[in-house]
C-alpha atoms as a PDB file:
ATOM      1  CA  UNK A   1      90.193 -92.707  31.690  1.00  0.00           C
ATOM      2  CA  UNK A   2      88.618 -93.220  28.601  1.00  0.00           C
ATOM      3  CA  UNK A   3      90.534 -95.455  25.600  1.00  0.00           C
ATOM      4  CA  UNK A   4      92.765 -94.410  22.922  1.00  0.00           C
ATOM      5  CA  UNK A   5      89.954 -95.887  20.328  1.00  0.00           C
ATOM      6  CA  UNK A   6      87.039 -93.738  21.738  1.00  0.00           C
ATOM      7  CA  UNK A   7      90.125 -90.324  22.351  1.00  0.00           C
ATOM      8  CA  UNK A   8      91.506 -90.815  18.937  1.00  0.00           C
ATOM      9  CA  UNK A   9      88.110 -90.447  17.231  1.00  0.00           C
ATOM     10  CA  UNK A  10      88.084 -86.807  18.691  1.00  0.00           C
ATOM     11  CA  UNK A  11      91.474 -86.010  16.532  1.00  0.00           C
ATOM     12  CA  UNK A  12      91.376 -83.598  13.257  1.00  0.00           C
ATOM     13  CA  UNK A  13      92.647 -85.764   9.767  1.00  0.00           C
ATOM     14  CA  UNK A  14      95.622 -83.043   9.077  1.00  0.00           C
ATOM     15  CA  UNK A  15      96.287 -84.594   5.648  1.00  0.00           C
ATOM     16  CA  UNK A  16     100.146 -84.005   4.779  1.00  0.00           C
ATOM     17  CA  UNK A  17     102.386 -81.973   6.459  1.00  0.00           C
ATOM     18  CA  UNK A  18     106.245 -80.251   6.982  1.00  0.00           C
ATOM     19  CA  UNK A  19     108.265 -80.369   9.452  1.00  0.00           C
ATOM     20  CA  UNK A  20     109.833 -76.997  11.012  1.00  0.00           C
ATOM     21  CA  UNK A  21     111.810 -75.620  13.816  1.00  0.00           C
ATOM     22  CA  UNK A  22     112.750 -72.395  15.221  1.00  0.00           C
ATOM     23  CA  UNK A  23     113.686 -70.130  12.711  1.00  0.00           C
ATOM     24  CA  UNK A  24     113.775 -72.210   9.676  1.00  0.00           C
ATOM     25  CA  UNK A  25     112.736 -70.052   7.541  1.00  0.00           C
ATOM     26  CA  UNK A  26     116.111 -68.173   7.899  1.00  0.00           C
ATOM     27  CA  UNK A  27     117.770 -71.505   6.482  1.00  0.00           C
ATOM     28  CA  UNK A  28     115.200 -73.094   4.445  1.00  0.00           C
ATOM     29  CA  UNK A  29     111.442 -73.610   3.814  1.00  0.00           C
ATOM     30  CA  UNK A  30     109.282 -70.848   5.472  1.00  0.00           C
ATOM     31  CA  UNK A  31     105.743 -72.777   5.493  1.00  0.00           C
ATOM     32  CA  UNK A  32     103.174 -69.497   5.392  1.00  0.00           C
ATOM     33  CA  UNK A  33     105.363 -69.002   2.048  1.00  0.00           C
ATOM     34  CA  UNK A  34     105.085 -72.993   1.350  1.00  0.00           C
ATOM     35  CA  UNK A  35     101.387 -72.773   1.538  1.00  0.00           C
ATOM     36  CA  UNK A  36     100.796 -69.629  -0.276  1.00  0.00           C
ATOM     37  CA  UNK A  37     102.299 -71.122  -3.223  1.00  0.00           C
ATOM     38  CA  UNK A  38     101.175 -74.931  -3.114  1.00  0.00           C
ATOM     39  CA  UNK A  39      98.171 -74.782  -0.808  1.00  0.00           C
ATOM     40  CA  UNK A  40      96.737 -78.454  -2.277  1.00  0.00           C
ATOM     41  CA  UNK A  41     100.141 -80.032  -1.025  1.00  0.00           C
ATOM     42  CA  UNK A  42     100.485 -78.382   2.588  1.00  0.00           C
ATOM     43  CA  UNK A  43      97.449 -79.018   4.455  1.00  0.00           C
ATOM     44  CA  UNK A  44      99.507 -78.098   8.119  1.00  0.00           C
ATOM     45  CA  UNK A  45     102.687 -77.705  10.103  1.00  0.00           C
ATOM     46  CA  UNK A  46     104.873 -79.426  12.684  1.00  0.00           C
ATOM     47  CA  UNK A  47     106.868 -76.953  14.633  1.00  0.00           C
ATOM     48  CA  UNK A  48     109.959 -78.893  16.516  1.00  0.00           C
ATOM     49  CA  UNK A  49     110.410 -76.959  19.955  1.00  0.00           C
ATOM     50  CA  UNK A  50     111.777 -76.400  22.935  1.00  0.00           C
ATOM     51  CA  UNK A  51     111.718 -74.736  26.419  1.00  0.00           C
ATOM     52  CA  UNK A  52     114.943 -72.919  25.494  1.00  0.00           C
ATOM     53  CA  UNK A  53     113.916 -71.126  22.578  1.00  0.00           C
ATOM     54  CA  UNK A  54     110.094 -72.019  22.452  1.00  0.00           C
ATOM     55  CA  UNK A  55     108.084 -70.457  19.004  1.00  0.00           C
ATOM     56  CA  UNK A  56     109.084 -68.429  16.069  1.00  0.00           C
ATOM     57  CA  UNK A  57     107.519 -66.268  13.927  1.00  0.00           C
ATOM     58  CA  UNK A  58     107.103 -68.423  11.548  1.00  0.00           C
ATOM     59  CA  UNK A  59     104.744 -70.856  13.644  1.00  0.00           C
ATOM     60  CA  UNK A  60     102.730 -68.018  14.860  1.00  0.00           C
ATOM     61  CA  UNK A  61     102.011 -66.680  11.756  1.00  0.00           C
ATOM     62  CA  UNK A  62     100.485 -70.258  10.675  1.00  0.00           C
ATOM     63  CA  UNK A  63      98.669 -70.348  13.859  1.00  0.00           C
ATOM     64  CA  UNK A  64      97.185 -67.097  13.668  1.00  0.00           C
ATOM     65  CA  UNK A  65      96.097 -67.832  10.757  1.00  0.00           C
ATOM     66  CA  UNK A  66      93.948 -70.155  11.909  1.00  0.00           C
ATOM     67  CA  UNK A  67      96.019 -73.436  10.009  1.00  0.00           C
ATOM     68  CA  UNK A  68      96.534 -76.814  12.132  1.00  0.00           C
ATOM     69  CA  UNK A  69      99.540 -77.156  13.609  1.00  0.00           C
ATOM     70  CA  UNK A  70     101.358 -79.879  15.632  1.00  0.00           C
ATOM     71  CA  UNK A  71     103.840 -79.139  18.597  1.00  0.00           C
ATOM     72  CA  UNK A  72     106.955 -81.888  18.321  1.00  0.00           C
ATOM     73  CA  UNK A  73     109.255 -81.836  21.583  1.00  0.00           C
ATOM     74  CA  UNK A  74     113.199 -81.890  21.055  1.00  0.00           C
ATOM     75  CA  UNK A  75     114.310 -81.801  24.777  1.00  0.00           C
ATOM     76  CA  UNK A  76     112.588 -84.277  26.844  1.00  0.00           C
ATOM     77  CA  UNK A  77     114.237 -87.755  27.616  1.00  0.00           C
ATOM     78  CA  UNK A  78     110.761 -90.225  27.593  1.00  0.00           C
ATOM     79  CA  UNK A  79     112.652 -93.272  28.631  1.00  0.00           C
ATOM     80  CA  UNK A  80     114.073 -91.373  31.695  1.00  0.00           C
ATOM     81  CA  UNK A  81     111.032 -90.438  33.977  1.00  0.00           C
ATOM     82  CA  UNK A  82     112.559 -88.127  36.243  1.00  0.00           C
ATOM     83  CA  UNK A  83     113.285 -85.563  33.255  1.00  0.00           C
ATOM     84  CA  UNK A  84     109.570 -85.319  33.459  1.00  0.00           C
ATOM     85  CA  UNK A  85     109.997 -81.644  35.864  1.00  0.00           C
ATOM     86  CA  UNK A  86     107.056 -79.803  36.363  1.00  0.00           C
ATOM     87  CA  UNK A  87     108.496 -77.027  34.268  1.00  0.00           C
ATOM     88  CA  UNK A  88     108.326 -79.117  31.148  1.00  0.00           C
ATOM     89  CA  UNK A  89     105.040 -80.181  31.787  1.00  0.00           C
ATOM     90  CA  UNK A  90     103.642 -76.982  32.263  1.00  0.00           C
ATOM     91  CA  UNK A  91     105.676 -74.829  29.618  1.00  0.00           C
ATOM     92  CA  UNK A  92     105.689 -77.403  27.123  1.00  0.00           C
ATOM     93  CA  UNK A  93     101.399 -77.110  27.372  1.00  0.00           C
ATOM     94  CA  UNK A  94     101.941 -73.450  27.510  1.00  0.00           C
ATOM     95  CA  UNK A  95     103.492 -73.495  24.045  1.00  0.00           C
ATOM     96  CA  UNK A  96     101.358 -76.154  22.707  1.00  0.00           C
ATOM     97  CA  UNK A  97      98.340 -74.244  23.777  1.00  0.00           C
ATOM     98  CA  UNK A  98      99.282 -70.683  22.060  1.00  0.00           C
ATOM     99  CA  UNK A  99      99.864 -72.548  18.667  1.00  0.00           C
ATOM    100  CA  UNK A 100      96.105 -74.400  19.309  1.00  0.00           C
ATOM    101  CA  UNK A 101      98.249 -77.910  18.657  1.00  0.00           C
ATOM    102  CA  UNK A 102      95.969 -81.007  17.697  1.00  0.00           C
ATOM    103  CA  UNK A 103      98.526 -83.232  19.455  1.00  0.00           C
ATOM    104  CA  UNK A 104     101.944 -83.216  21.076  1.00  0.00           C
ATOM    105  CA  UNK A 105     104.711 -85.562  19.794  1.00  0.00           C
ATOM    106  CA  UNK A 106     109.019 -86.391  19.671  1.00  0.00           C
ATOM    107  CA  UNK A 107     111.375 -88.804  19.092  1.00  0.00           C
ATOM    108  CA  UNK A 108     111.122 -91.397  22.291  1.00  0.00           C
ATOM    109  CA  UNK A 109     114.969 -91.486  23.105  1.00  0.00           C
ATOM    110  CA  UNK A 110     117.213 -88.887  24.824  1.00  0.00           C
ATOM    111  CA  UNK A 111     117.700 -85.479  23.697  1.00  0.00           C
ATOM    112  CA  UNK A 112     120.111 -84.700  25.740  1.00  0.00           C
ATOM    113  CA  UNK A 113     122.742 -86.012  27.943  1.00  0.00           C
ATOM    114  CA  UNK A 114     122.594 -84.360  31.771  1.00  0.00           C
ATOM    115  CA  UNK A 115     121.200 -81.179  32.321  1.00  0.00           C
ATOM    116  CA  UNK A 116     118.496 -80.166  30.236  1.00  0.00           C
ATOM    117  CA  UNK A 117     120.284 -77.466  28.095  1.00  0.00           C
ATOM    118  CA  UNK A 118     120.872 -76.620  24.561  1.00  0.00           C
ATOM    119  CA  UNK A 119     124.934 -77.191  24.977  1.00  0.00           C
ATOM    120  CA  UNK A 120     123.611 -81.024  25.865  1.00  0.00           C
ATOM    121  CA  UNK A 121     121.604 -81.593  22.907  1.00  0.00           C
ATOM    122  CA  UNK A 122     121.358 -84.338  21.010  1.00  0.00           C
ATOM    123  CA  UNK A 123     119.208 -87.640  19.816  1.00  0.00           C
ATOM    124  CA  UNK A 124     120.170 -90.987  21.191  1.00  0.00           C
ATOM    125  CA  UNK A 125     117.718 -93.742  20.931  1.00  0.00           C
ATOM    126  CA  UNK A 126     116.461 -95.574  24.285  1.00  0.00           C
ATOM    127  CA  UNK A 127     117.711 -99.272  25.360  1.00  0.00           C
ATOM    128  CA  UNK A 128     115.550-101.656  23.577  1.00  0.00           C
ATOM    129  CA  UNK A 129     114.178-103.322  26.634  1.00  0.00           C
ATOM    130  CA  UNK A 130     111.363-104.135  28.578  1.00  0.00           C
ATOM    131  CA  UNK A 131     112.342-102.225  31.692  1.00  0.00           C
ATOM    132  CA  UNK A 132     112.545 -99.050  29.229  1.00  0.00           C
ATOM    133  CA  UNK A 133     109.344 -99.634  27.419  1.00  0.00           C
ATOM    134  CA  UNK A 134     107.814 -99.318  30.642  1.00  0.00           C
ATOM    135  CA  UNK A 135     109.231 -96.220  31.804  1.00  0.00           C
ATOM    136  CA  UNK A 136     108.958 -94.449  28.535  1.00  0.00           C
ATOM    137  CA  UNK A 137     104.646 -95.438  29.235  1.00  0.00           C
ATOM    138  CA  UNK A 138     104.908 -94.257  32.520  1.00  0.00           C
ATOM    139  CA  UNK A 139     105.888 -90.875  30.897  1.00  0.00           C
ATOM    140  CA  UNK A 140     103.538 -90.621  28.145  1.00  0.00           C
ATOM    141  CA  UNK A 141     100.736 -91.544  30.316  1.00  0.00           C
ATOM    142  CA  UNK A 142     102.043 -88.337  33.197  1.00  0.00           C
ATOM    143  CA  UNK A 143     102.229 -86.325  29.942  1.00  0.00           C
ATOM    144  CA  UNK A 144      98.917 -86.961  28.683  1.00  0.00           C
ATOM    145  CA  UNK A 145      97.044 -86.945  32.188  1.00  0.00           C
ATOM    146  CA  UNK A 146      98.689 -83.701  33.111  1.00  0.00           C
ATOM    147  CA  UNK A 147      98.515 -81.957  29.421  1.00  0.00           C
ATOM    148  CA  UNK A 148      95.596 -83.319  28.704  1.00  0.00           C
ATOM    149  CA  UNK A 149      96.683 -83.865  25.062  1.00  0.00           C
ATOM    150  CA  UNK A 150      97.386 -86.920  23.061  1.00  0.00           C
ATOM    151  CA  UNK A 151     101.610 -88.016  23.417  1.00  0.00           C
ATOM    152  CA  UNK A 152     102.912 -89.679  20.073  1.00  0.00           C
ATOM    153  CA  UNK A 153     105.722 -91.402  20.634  1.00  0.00           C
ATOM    154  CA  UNK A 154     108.071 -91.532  17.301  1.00  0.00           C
ATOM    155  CA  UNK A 155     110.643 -94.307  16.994  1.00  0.00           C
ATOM    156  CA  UNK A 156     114.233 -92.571  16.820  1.00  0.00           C
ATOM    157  CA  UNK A 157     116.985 -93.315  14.340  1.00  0.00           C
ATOM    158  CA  UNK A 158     120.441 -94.140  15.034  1.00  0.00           C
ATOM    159  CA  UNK A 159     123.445 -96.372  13.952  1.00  0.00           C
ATOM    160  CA  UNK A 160     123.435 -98.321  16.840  1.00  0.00           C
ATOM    161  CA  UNK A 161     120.918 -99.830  18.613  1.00  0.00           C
ATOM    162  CA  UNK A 162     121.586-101.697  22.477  1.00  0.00           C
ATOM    163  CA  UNK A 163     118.347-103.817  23.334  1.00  0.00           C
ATOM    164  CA  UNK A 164     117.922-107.171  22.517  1.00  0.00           C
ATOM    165  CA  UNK A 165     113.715-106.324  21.132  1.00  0.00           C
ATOM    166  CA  UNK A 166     113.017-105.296  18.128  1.00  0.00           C
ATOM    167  CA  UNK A 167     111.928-101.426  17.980  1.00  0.00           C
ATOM    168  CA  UNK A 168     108.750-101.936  16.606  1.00  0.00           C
ATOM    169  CA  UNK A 169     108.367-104.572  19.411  1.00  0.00           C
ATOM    170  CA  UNK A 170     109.342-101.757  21.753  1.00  0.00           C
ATOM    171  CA  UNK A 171     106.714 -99.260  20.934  1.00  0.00           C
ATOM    172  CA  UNK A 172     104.014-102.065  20.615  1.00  0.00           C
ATOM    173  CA  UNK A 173     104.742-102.508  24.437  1.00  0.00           C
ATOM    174  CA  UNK A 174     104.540 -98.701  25.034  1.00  0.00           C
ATOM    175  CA  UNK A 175     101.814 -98.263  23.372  1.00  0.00           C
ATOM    176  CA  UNK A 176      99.722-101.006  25.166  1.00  0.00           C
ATOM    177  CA  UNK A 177     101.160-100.363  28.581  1.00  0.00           C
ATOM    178  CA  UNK A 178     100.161 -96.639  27.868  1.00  0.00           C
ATOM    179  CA  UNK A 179      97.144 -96.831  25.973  1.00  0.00           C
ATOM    180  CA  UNK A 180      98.580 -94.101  23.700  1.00  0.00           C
ATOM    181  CA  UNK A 181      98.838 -93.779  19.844  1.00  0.00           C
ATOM    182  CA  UNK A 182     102.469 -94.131  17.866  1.00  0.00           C
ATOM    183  CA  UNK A 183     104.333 -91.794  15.430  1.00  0.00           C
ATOM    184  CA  UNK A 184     105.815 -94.327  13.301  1.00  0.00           C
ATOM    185  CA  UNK A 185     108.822 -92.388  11.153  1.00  0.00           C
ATOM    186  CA  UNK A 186     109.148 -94.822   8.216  1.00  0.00           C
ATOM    187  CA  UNK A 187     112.761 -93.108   6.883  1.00  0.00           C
ATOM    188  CA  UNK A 188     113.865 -93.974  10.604  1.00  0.00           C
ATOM    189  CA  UNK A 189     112.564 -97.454  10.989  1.00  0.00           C
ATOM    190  CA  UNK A 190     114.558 -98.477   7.383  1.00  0.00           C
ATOM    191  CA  UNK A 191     117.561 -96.943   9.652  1.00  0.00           C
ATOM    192  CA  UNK A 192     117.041 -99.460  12.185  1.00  0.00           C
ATOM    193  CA  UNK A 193     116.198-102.863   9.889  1.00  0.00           C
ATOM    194  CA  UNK A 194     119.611-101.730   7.499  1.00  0.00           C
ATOM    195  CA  UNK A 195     121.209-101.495  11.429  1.00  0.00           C
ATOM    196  CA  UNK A 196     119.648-105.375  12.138  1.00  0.00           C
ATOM    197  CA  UNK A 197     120.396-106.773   8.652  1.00  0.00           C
ATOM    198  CA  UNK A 198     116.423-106.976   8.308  1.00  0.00           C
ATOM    199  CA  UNK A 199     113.836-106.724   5.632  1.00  0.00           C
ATOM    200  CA  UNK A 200     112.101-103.136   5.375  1.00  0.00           C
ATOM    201  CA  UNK A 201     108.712-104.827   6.316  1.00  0.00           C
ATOM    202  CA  UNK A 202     110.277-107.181   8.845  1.00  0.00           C
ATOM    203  CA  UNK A 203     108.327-106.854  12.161  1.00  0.00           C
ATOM    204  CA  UNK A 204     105.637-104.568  11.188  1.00  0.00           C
ATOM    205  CA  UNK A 205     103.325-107.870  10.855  1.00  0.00           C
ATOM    206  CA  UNK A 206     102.830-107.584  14.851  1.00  0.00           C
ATOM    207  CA  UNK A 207     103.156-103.747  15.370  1.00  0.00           C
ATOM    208  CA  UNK A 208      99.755-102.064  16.100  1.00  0.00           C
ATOM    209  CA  UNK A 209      99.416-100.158  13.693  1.00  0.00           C
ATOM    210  CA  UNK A 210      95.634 -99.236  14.342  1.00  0.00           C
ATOM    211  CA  UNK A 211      97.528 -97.108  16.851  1.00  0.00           C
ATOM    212  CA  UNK A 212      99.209 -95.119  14.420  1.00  0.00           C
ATOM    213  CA  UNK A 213      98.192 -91.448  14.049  1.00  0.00           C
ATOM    214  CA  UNK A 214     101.164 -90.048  12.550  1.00  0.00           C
ATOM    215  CA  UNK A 215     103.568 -90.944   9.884  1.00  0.00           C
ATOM    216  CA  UNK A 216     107.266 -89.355   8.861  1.00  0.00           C
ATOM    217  CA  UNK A 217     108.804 -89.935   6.109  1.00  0.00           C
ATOM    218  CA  UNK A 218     112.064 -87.841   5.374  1.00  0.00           C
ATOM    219  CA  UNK A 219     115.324 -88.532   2.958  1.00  0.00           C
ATOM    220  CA  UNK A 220     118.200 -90.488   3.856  1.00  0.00           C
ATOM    221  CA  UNK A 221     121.682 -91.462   2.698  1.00  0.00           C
ATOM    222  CA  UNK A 222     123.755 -94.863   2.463  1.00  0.00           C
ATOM    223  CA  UNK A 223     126.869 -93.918   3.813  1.00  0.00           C
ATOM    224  CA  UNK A 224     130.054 -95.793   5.409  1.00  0.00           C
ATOM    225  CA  UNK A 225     132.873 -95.686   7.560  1.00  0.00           C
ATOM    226  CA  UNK A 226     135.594 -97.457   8.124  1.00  0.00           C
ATOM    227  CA  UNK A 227     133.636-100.861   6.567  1.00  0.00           C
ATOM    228  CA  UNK A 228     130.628-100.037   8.725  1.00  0.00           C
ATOM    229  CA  UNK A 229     127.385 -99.625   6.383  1.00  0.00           C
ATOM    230  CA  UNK A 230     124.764 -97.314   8.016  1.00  0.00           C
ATOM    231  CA  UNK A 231     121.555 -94.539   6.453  1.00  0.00           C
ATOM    232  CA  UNK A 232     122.523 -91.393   7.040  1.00  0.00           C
ATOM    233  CA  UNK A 233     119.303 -89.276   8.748  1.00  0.00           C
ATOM    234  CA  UNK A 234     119.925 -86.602   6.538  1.00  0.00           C
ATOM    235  CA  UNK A 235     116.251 -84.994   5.376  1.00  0.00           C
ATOM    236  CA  UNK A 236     117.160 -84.721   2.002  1.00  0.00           C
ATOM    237  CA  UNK A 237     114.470 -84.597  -0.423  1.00  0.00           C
ATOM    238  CA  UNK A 238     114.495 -87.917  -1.853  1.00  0.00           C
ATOM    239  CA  UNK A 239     113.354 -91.035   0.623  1.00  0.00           C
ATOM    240  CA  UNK A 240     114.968 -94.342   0.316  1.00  0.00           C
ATOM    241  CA  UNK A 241     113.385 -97.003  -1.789  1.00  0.00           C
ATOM    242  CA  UNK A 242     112.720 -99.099   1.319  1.00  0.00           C
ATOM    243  CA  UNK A 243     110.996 -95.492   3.206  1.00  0.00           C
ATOM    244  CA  UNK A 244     108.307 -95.633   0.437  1.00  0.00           C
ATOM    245  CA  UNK A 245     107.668 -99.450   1.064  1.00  0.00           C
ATOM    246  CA  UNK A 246     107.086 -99.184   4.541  1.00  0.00           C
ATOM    247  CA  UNK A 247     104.799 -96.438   4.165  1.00  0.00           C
ATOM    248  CA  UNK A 248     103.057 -97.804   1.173  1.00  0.00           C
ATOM    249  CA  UNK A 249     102.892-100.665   3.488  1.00  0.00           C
ATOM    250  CA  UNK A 250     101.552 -98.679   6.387  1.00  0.00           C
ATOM    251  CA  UNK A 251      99.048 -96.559   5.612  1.00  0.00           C
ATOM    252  CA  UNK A 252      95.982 -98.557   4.029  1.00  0.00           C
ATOM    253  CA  UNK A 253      96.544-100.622   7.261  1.00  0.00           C
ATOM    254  CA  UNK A 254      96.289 -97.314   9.913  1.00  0.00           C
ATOM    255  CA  UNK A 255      92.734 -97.198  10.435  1.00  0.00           C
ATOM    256  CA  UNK A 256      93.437 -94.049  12.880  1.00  0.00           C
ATOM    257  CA  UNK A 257      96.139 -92.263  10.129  1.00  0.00           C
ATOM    258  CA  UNK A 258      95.375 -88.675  11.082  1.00  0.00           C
ATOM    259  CA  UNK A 259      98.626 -86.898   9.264  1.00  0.00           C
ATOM    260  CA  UNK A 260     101.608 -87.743   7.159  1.00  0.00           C
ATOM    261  CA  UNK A 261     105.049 -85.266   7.865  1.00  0.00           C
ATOM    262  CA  UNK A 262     107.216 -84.702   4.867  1.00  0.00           C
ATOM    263  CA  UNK A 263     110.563 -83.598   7.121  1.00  0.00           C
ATOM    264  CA  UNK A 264     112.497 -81.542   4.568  1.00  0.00           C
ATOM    265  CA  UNK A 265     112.521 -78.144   6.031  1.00  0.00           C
ATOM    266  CA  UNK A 266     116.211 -77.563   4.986  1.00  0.00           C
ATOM    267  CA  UNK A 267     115.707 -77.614   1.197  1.00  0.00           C
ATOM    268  CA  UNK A 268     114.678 -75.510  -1.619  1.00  0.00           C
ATOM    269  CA  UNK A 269     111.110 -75.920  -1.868  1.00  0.00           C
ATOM    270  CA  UNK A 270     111.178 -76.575  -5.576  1.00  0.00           C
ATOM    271  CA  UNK A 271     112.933 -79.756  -4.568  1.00  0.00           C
ATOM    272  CA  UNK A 272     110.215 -81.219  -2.536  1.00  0.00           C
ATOM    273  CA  UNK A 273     107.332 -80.643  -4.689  1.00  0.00           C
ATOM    274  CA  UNK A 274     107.478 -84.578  -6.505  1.00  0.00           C
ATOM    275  CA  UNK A 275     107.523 -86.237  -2.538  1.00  0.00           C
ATOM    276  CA  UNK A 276     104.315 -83.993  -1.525  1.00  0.00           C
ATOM    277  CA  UNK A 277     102.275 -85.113  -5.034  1.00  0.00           C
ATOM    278  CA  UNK A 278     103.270 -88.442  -4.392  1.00  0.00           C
ATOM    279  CA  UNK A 279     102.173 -88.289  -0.587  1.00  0.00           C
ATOM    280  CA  UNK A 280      98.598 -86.441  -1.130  1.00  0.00           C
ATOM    281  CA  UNK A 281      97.880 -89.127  -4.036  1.00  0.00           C
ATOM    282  CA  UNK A 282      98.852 -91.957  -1.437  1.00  0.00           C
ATOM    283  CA  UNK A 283      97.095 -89.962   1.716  1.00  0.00           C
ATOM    284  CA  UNK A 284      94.406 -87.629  -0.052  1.00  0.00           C
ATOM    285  CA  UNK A 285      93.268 -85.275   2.590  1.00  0.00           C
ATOM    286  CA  UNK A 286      90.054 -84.076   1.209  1.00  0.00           C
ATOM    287  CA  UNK A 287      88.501 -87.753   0.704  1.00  0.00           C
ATOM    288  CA  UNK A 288      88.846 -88.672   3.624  1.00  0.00           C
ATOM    289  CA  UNK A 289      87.197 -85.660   4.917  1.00  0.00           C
ATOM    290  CA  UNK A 290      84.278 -85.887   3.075  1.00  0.00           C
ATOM    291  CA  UNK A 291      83.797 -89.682   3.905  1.00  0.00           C
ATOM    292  CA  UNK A 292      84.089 -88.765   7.608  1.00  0.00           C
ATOM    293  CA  UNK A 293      81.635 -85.999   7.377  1.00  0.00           C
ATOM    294  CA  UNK A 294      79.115 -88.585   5.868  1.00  0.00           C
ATOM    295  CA  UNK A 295      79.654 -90.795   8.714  1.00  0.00           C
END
């Protein structure tokens, strides 16, 4: 099989991006509108799906059009193997394949709890573990071999963590075990070091993050109950201080940085307009184009 270095030099730069599910438009940002309006701050889409209610209008519109796209799963549990069916495997591609997605991608804990079923959802993150890591490769590398796509696995957020390794720690072992690229979500990794009493840079010193091809960033919320201090995942359209200093961080260190995904689908567009300038003058799309097209 060849290597993630020589595979991820086949992958489009997307630039920056929003995030979207089914029907979103009905609730907040409707992207064809988006891009019609601000076309040098939306260079493509992420659509969040699943088998249950699979793609919108919305996402085939941008697709038809011809405008890069990116399929994120909400309903498959990496760290548990056997939710791997050959149903999801082959529907998930299915859906992938109709919006012509550069790359499949989701949140490597458990969506839901039991049967696979919109009534069960939710987002739990895995057991910070080596047994886990392990598992969660074995799935990304069935995923890959039978999809023949590239798998992103994103670190989840939560406010609690069981494990005793460090999640970047946790995805460095995926990702070598699995020879696969990371989605490192920056909003959700300043969850976890607020959860450890940790530094927002603490760790990332030995994550690989030449493996990186995608980065989140999304809004978030100190909040507290009952004396217990915890970030709220709440895609507002302001990130945390310590968001923008892990991506700052980050991304002149990502050789393989393909796409940044501003996840703010819920708000007024007017209100995201400031994060998007800031994120095409830290990740200019057009640049970087040009200096791969000379090479």
């Amino acid at each position: 099989m060849t290597t993630f270095a020589k595979r991820v030099e086949r992958l489009p730069r997307l630039g920056v991006g929003l995030s979207g599910e089914f029907e979103i438009a009905d609730k907040g940002i409707d992207v064809c509108r988006m891009k019609e309006r601000h076309p040098e701050l939306i260079h493509f889409y992420e659509y969040g799906g699943d088998l249950e209610r699979g793609l919108d209008d919305g996402v085939r519109r941008w697709a038809a059009a011809g405008a890069p796209v990116t399929y994120h799963f909400l309903d498959i549990n990496l760290e548990e193997r056997l939710d791997l069916d050959q149903r999801w495997l082959t529907q998930t591609k299915k859906l992938a394949n109709e919006i012509n997605a550069s790359w499949l991608c989701g949140d490597a804990g458990r969506w839901h709890f039991g049967q696979r079923e919109r009534g069960h959802g939710m987002l739990m993150p895995p057991i910070l573990c080596r047994e886990s890591a392990l598992e969660t490769a074995e799935s990304i590398v069935q995923i890959e071999t039978e999809t023949g796509m590239f798998c992103l696995p994103e670190n989840p957020p939560s406010v609690i963590y069981l494990g005793d390794l460090h999640i970047l720690d946790y995805f460095a072992l995926v990702a070598e075990r699995a020879d696969c690229g990371l989605l490192l979500d920056c909003a959700h990794l300043a969850i976890f070091q607020q959860t450890r009493g940790l530094p927002p840079l603490a760790a990332l010193d030995n994550y690989p993050l030449d493996r990186v091809v995608e980065m989140h960033v999304a809004g978030g919320a100190y909040a507290d109950i009952d004396g217990y201090a915890y970030i709220e995942d709440n895609h507002s359209p302001e990130p945390l201080p310590a968001t923008w200093e892990i991506l700052e961080y980050a991304v002149p260190r990502a050789k393989n940085l393909k796409a940044i995904v501003f996840e703010c689908e819920r708000n007024a567009p007017e209100e995201t307009l400031e994060v998007f300038t800031r994120l095409n003058s830290i990740f200019p799309v057009e640049i970087a184009l040009k200096e791969e097209a000379a090479r």
